[in-house]
PDB file of N, CA and C in Angstrom:
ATOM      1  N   UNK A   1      14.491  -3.059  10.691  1.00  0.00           N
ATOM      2  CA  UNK A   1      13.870  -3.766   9.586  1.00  0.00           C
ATOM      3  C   UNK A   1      12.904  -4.833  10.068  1.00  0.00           C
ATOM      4  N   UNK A   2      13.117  -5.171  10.896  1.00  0.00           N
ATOM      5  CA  UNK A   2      12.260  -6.789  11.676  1.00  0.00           C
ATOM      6  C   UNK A   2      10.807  -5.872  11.532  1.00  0.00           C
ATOM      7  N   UNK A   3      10.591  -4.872  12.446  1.00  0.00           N
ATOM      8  CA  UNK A   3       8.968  -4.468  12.045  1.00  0.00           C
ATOM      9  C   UNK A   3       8.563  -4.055  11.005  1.00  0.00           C
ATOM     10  N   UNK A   4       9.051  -3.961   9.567  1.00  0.00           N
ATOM     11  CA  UNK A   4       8.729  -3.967   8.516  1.00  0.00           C
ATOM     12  C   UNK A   4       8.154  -5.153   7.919  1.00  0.00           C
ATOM     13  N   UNK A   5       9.486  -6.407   8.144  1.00  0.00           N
ATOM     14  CA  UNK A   5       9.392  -7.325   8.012  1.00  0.00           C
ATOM     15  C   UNK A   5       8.137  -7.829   8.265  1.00  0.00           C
ATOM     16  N   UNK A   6       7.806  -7.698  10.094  1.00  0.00           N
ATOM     17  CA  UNK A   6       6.446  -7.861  10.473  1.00  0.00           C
ATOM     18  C   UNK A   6       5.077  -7.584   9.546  1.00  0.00           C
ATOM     19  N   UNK A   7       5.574  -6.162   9.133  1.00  0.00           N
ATOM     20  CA  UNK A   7       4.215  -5.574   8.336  1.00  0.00           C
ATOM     21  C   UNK A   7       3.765  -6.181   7.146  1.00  0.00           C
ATOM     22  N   UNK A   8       4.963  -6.457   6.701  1.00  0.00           N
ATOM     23  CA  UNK A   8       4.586  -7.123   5.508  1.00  0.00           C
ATOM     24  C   UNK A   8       4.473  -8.659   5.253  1.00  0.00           C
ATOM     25  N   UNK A   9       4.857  -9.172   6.776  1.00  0.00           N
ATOM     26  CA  UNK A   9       4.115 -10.527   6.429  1.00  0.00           C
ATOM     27  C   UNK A   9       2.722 -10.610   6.759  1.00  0.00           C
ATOM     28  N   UNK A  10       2.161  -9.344   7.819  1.00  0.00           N
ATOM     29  CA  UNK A  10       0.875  -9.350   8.267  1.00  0.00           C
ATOM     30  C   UNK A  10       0.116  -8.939   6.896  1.00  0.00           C
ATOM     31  N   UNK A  11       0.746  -7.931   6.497  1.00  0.00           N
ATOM     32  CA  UNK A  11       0.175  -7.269   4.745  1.00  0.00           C
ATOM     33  C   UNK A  11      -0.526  -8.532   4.488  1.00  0.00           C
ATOM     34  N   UNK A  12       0.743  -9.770   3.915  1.00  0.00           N
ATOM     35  CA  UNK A  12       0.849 -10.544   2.800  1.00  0.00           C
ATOM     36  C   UNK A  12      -0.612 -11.800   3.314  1.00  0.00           C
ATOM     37  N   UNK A  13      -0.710 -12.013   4.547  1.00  0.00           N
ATOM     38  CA  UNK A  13      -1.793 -12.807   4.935  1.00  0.00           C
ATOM     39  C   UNK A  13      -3.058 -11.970   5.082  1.00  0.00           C
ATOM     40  N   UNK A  14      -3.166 -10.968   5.303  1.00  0.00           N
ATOM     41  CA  UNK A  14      -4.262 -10.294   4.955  1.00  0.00           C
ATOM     42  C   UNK A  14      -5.148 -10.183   3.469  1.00  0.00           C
ATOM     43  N   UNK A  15      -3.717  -9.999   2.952  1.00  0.00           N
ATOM     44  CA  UNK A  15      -3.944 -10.214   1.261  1.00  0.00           C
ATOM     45  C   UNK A  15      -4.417 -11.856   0.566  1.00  0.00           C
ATOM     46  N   UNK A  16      -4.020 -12.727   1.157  1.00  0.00           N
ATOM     47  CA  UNK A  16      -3.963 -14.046   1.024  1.00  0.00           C
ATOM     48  C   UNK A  16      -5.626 -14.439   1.355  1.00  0.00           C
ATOM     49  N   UNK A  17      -5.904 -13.913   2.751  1.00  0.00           N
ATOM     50  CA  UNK A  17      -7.252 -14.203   3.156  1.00  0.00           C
ATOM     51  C   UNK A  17      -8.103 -12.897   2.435  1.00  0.00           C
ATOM     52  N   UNK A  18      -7.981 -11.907   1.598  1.00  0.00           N
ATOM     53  CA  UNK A  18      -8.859 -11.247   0.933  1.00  0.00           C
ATOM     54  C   UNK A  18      -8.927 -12.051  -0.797  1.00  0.00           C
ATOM     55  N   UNK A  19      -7.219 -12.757  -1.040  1.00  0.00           N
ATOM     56  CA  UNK A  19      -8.248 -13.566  -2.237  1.00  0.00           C
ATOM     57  C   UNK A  19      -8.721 -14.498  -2.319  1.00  0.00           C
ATOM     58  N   UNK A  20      -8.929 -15.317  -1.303  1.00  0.00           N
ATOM     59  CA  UNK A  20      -9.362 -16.554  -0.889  1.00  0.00           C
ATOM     60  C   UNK A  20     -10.918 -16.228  -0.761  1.00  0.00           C
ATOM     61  N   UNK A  21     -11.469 -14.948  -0.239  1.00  0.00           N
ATOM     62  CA  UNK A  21     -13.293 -14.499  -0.338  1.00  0.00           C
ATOM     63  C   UNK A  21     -13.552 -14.212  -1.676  1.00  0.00           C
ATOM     64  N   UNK A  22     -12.001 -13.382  -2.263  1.00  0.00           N
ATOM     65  CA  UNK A  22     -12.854 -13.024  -3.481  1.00  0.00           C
ATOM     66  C   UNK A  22     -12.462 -14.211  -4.808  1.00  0.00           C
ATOM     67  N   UNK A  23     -12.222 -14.984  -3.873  1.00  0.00           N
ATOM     68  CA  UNK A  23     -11.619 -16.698  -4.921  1.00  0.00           C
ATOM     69  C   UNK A  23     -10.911 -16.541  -6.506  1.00  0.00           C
ATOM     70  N   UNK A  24     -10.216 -15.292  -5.905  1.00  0.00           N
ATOM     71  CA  UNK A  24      -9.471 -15.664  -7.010  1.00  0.00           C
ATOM     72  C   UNK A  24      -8.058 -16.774  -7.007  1.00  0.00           C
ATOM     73  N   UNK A  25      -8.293 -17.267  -8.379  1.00  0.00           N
ATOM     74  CA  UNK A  25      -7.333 -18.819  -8.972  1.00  0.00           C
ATOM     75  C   UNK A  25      -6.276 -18.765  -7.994  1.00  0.00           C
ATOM     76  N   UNK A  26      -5.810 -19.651  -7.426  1.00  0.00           N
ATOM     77  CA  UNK A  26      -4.402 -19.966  -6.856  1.00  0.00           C
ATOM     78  C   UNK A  26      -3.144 -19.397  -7.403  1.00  0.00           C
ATOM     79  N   UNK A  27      -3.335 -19.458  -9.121  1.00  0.00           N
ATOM     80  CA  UNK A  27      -2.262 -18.982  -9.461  1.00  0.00           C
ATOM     81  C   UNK A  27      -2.219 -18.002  -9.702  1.00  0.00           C
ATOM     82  N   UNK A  28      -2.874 -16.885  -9.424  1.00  0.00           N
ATOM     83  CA  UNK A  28      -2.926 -15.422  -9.630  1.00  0.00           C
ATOM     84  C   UNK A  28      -2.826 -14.570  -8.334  1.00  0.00           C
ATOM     85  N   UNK A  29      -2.344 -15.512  -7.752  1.00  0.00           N
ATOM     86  CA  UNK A  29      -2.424 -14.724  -5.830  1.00  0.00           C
ATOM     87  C   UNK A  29      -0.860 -15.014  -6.061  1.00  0.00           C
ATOM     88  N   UNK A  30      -0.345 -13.645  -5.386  1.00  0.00           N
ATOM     89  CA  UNK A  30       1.523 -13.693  -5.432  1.00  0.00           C
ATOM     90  C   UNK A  30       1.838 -14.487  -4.086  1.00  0.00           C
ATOM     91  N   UNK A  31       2.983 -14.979  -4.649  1.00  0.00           N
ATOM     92  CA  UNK A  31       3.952 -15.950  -3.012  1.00  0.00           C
ATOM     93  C   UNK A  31       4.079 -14.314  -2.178  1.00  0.00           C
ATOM     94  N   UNK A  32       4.958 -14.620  -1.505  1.00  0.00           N
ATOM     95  CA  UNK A  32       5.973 -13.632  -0.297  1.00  0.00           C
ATOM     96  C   UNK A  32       6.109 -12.611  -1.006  1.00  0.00           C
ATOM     97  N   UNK A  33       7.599 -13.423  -1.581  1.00  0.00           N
ATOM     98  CA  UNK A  33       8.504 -13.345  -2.167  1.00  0.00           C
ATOM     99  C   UNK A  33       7.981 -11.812  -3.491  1.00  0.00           C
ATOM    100  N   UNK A  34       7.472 -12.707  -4.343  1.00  0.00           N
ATOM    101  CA  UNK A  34       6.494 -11.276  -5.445  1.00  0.00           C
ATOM    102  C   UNK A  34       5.903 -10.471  -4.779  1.00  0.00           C
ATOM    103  N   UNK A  35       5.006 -10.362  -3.758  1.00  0.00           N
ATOM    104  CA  UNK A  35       4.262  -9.875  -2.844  1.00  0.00           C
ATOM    105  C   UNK A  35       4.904  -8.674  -2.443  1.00  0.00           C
ATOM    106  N   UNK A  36       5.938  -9.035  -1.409  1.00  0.00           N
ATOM    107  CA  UNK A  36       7.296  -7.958  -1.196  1.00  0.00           C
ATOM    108  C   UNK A  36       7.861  -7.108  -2.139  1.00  0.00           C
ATOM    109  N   UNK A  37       8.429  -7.602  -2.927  1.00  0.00           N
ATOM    110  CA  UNK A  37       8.912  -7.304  -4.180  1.00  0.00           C
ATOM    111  C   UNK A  37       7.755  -6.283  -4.895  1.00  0.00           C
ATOM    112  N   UNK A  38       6.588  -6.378  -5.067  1.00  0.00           N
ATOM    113  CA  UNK A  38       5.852  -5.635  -5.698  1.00  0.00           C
ATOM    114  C   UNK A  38       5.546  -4.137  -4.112  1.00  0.00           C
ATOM    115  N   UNK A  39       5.610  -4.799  -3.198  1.00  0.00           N
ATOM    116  CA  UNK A  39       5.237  -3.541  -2.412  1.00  0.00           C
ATOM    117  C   UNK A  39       6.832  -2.600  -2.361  1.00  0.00           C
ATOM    118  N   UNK A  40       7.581  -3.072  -1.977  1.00  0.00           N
ATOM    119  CA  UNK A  40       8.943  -2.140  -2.126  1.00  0.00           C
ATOM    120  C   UNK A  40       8.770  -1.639  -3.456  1.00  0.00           C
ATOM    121  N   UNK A  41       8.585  -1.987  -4.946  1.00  0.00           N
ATOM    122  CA  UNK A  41       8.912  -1.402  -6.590  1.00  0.00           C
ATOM    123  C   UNK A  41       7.493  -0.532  -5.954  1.00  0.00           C
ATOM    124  N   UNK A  42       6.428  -0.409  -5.482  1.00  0.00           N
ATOM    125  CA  UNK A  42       5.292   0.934  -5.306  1.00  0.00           C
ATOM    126  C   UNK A  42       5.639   1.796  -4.330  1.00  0.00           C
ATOM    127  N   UNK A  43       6.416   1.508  -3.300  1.00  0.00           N
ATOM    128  CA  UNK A  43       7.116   2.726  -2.388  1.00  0.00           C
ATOM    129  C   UNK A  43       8.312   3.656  -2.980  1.00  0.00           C
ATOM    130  N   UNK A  44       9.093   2.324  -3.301  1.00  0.00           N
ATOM    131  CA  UNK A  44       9.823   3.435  -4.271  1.00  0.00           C
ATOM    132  C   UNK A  44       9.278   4.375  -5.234  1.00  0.00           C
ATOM    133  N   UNK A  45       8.429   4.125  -5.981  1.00  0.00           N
ATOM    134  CA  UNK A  45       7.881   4.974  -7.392  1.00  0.00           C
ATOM    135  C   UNK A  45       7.218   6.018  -6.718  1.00  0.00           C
ATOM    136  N   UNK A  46       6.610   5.980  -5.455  1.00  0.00           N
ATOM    137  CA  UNK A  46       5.703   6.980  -4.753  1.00  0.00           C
ATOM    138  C   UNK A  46       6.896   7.632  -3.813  1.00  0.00           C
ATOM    139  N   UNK A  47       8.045   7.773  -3.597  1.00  0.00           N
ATOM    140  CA  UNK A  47       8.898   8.062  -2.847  1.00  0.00           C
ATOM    141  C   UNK A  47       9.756   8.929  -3.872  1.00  0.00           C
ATOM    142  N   UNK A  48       9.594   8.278  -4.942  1.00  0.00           N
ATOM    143  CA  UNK A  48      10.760   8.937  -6.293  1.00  0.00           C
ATOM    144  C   UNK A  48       9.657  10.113  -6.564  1.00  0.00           C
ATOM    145  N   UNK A  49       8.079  10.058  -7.190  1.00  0.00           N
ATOM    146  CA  UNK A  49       7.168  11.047  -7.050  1.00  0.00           C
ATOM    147  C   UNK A  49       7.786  12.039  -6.329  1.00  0.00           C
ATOM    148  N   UNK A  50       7.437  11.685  -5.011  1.00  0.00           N
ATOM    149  CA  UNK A  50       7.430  12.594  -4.513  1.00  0.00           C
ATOM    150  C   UNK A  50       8.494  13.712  -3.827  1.00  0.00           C
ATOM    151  N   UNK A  51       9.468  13.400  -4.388  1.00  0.00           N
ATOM    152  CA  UNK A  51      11.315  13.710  -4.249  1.00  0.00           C
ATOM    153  C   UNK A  51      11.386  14.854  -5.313  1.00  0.00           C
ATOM    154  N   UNK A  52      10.221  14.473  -6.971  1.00  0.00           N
ATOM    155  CA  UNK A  52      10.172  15.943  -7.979  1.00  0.00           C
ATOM    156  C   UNK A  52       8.936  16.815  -7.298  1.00  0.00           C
ATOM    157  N   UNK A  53       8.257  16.644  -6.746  1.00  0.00           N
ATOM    158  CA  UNK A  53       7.118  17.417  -6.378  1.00  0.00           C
ATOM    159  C   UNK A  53       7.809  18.381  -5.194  1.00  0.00           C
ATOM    160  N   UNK A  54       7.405  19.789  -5.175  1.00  0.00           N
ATOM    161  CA  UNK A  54       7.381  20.824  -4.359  1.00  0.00           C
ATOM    162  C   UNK A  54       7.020  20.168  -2.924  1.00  0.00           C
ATOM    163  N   UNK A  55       7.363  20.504  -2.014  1.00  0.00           N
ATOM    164  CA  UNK A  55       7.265  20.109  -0.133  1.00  0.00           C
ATOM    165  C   UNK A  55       5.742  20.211   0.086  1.00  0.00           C
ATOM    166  N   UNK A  56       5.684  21.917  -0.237  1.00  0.00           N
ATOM    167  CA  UNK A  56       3.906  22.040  -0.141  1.00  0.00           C
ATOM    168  C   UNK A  56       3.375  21.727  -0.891  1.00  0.00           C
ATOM    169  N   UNK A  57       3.666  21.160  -2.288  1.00  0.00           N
ATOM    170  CA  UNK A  57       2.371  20.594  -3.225  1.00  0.00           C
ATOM    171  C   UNK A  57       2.232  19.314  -2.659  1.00  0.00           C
ATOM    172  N   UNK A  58       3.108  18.643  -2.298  1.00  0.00           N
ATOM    173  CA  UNK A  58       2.890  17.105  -1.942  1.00  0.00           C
ATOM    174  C   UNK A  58       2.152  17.259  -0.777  1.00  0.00           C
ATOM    175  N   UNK A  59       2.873  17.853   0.432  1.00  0.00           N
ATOM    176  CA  UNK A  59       2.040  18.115   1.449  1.00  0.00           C
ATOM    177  C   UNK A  59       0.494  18.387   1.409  1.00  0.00           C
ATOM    178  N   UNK A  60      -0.152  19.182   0.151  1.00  0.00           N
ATOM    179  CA  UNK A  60      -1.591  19.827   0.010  1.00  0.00           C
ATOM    180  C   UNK A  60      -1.768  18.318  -0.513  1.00  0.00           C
ATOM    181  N   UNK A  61      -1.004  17.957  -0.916  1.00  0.00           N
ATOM    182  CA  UNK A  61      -2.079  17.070  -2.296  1.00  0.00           C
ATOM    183  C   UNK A  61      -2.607  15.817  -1.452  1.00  0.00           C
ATOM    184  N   UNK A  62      -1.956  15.770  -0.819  1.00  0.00           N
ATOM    185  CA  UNK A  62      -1.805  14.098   0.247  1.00  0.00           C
ATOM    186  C   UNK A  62      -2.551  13.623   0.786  1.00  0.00           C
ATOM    187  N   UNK A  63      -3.367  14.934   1.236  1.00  0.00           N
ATOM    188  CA  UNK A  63      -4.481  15.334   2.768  1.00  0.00           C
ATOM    189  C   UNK A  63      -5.560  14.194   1.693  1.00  0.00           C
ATOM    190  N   UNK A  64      -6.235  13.912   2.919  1.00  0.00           N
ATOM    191  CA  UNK A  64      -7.234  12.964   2.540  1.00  0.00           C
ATOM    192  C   UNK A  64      -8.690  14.046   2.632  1.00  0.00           C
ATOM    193  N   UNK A  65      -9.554  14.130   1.812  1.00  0.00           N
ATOM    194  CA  UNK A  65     -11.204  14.672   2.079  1.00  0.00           C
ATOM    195  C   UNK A  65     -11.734  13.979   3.001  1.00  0.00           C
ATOM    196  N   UNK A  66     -12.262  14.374   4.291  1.00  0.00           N
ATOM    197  CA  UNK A  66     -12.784  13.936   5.158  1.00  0.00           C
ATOM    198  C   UNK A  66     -14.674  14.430   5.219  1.00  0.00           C
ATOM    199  N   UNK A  67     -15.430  14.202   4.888  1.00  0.00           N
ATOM    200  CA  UNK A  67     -16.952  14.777   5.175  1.00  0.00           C
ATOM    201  C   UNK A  67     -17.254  14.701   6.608  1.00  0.00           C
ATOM    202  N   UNK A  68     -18.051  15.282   7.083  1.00  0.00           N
ATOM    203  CA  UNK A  68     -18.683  14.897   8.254  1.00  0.00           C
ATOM    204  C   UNK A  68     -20.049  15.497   8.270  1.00  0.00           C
ATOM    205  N   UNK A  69     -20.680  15.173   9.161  1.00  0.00           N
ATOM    206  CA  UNK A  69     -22.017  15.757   8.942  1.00  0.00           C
ATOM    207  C   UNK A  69     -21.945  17.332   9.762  1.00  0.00           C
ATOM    208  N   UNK A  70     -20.937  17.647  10.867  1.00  0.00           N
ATOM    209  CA  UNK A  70     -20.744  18.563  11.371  1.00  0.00           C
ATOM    210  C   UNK A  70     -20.388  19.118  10.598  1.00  0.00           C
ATOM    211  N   UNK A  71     -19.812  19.418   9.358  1.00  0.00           N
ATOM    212  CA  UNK A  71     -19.422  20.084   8.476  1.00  0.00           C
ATOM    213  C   UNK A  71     -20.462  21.153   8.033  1.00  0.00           C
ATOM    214  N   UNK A  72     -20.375  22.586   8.067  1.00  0.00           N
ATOM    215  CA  UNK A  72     -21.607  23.526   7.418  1.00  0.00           C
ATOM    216  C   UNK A  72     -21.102  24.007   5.867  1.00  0.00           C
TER     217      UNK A  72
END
């Protein structure tokens, strides 16, 4: 758990210094505490998703579109 922990305090200051450029109000930027709390309640819901979805539909659906110019 400690490198989770890690991730999500690095998350939470990343997040902190992205609303501080885009200045939003003090009081509309979450503590830790909500911060956490809101990222665990979106893993779960995307974890519960994906527990009714078929192995290979989730698997197809997931893939990211990549372009490249090598592409014909």
């Amino acid at each position: 758990m400690h490198f989770v922990d890690l991730a999500l305090v690095n998350s939470w200051i990343l997040y902190q210094r992205d609303a501080k450029v885009l200045k939003i109000p003090r009081k509309d930027v979450y503590q830790f505490l909500a911060f956490k709390l809101d990222v665990a309640q979106t893993y779960l819901a995307a974890a519960d998703e994906a527990v009714h979805k078929p192995s290979h539909v989730a698997a197809v659906a997931e893939l990211p579109v990549v372009e490249s110019e090598y592409m014909a």
